[in-house]
C-alpha atoms as a PDB file:
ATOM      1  CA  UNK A   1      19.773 -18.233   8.844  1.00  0.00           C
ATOM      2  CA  UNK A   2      17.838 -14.988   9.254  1.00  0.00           C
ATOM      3  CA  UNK A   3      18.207 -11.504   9.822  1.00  0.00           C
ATOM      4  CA  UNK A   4      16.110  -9.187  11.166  1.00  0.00           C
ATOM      5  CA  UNK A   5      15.267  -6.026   9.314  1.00  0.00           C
ATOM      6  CA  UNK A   6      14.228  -2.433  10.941  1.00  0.00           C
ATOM      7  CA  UNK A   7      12.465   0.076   8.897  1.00  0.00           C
ATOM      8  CA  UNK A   8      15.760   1.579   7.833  1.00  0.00           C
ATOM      9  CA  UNK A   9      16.467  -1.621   6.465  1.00  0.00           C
ATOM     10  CA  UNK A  10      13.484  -1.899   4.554  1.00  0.00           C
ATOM     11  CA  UNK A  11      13.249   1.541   3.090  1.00  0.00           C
ATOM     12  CA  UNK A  12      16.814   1.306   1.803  1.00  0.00           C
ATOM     13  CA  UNK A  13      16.121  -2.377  -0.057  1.00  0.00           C
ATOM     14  CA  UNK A  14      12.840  -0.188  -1.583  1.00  0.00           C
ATOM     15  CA  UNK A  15      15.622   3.069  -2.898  1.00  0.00           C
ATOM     16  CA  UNK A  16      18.086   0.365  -4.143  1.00  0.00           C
ATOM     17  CA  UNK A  17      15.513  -1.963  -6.387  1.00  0.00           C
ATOM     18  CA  UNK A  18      12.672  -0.025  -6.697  1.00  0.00           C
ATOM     19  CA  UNK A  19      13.237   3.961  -5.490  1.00  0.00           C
ATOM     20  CA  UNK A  20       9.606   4.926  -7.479  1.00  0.00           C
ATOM     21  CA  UNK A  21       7.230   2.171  -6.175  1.00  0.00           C
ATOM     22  CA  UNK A  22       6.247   3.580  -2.938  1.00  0.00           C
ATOM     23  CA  UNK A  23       6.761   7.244  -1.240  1.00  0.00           C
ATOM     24  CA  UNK A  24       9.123   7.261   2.227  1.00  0.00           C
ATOM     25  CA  UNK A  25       4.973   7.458   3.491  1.00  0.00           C
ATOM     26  CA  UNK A  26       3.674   4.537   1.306  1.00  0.00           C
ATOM     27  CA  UNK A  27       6.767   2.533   2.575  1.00  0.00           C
ATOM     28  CA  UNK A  28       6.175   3.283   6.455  1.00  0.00           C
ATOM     29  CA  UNK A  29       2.796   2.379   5.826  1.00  0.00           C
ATOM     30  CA  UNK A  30       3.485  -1.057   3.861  1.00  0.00           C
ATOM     31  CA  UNK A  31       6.066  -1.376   6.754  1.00  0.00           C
ATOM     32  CA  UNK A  32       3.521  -1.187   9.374  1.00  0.00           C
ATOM     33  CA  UNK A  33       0.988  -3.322   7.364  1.00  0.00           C
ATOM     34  CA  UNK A  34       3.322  -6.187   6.929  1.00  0.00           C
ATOM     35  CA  UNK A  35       4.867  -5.954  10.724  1.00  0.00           C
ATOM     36  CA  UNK A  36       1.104  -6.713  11.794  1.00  0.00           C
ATOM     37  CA  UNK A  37       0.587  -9.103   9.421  1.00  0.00           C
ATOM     38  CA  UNK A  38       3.462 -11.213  11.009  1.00  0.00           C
ATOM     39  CA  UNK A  39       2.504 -10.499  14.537  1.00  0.00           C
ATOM     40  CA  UNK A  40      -1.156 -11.874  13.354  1.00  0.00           C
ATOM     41  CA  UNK A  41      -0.475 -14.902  11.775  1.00  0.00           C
ATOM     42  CA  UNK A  42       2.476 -15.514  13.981  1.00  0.00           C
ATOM     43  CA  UNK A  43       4.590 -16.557  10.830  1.00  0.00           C
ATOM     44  CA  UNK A  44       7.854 -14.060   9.491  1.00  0.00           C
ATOM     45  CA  UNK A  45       8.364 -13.069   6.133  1.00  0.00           C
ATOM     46  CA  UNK A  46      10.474 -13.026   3.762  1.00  0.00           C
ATOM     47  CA  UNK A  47      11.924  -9.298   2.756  1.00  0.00           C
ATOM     48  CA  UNK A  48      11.468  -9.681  -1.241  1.00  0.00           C
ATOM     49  CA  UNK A  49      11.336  -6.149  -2.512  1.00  0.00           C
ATOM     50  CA  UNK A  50       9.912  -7.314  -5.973  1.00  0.00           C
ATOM     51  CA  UNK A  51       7.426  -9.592  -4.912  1.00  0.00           C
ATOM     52  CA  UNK A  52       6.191  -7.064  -2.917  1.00  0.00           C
ATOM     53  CA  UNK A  53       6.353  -4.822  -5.672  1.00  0.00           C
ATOM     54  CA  UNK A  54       4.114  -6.736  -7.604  1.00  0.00           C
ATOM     55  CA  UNK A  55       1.579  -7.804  -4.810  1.00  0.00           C
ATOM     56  CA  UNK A  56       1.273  -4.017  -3.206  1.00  0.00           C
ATOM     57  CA  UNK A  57       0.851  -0.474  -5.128  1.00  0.00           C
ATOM     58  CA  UNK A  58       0.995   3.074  -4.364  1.00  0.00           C
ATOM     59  CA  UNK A  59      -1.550   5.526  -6.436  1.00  0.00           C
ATOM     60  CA  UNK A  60      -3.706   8.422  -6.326  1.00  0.00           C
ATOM     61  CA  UNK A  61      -7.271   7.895  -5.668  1.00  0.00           C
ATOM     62  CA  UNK A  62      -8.081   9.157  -9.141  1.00  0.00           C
ATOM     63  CA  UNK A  63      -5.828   6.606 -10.971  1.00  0.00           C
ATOM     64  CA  UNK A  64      -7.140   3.635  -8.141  1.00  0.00           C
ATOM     65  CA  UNK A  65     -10.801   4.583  -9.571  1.00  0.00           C
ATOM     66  CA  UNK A  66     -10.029   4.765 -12.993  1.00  0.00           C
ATOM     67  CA  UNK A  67      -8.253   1.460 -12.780  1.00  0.00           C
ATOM     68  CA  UNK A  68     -10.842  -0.696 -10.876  1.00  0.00           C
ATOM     69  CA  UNK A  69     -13.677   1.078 -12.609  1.00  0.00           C
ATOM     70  CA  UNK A  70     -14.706   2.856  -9.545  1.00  0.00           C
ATOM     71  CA  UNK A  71     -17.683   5.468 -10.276  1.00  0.00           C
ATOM     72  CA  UNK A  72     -16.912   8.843  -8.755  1.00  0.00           C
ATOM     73  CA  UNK A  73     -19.570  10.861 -10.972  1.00  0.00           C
ATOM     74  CA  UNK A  74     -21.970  11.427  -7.592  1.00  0.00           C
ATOM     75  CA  UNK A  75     -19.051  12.446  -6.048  1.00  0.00           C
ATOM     76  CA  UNK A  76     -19.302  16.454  -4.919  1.00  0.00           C
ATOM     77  CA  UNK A  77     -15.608  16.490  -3.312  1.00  0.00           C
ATOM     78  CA  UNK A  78     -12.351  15.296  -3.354  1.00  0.00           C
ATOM     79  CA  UNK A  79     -13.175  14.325   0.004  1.00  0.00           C
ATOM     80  CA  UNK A  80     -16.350  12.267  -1.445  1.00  0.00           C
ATOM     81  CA  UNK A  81     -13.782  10.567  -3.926  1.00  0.00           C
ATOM     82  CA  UNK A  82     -11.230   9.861  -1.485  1.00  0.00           C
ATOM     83  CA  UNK A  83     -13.800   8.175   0.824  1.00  0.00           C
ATOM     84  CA  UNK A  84     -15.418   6.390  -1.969  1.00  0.00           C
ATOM     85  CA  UNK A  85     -12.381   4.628  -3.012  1.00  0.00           C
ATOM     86  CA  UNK A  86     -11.292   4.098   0.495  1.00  0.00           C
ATOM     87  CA  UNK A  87     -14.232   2.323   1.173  1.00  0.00           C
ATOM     88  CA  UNK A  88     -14.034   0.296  -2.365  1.00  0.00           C
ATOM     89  CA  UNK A  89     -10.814  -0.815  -1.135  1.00  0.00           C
ATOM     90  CA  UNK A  90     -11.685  -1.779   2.548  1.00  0.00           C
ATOM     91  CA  UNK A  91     -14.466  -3.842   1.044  1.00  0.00           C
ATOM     92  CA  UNK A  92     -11.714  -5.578  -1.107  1.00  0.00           C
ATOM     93  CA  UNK A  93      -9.947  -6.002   2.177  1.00  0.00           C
ATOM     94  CA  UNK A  94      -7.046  -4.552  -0.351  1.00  0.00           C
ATOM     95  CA  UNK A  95      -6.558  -1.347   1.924  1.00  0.00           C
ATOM     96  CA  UNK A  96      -3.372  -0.970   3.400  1.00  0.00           C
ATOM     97  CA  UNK A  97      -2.963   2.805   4.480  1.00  0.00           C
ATOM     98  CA  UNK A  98      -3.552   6.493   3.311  1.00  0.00           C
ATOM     99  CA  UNK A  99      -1.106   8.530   2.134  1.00  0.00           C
ATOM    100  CA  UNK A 100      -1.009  11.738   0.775  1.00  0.00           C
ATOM    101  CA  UNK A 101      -3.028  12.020  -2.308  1.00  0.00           C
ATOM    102  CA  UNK A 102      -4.163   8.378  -2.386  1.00  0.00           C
ATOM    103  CA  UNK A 103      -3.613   5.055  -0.805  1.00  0.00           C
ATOM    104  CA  UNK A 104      -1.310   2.043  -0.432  1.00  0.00           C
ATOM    105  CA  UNK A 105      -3.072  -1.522  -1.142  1.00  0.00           C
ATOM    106  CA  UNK A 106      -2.652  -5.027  -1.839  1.00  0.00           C
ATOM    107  CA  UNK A 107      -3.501  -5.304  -5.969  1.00  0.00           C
ATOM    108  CA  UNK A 108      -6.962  -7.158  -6.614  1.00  0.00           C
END
């Protein structure tokens, strides 16, 4: 037995387990990430919050550079560092979307 889940569904599972993983913008763009996942593989998943929570982060693009030892030093801009790690991540294939101040991705 299944039921289907709309964003609304999804956000509130997110405030009731874990309210501080992801932003109402990190969570509509995990939500969009993981919708096209499942129309690409053809194959529905299962809504775990903390699994999720553990495969998926939110952060700033200062603390995603510090963490994965990402040099920033010939960086002139914040828009030089938020490209930078943008890129790092595509070339993961860890990116999942922008969001204010830093990006949602899959951990690596």
């Amino acid at each position: 037995m299944k039921t289907t889940v709309d964003f609304y569904d999804f956000k509130r599972s997110f405030e009731a387990i874990r309210p501080d993983n992801f932003s109402r913008e990190g969570l509509s763009a995990l939500w969009d990430y993981l919708e096209q996942y499942e129309e690409d593989c053809g194959t529905e998943l299962e809504l775990d919050v903390i699994a999720i929570c553990c495969d998926f982060s939110e952060d700033s693009t200062e603390n995603i550079a510090a963490s994965y030892d990402i040099d920033l030093e010939d960086c002139e801009d914040e828009e030089a560092k938020t490209e930078t790690v943008k890129e790092h991540l595509e070339n993961e294939g860890a990116l999942v979307g922008e969001v204010a101040g830093g990006f949602v991705y899959r951990d690596f």
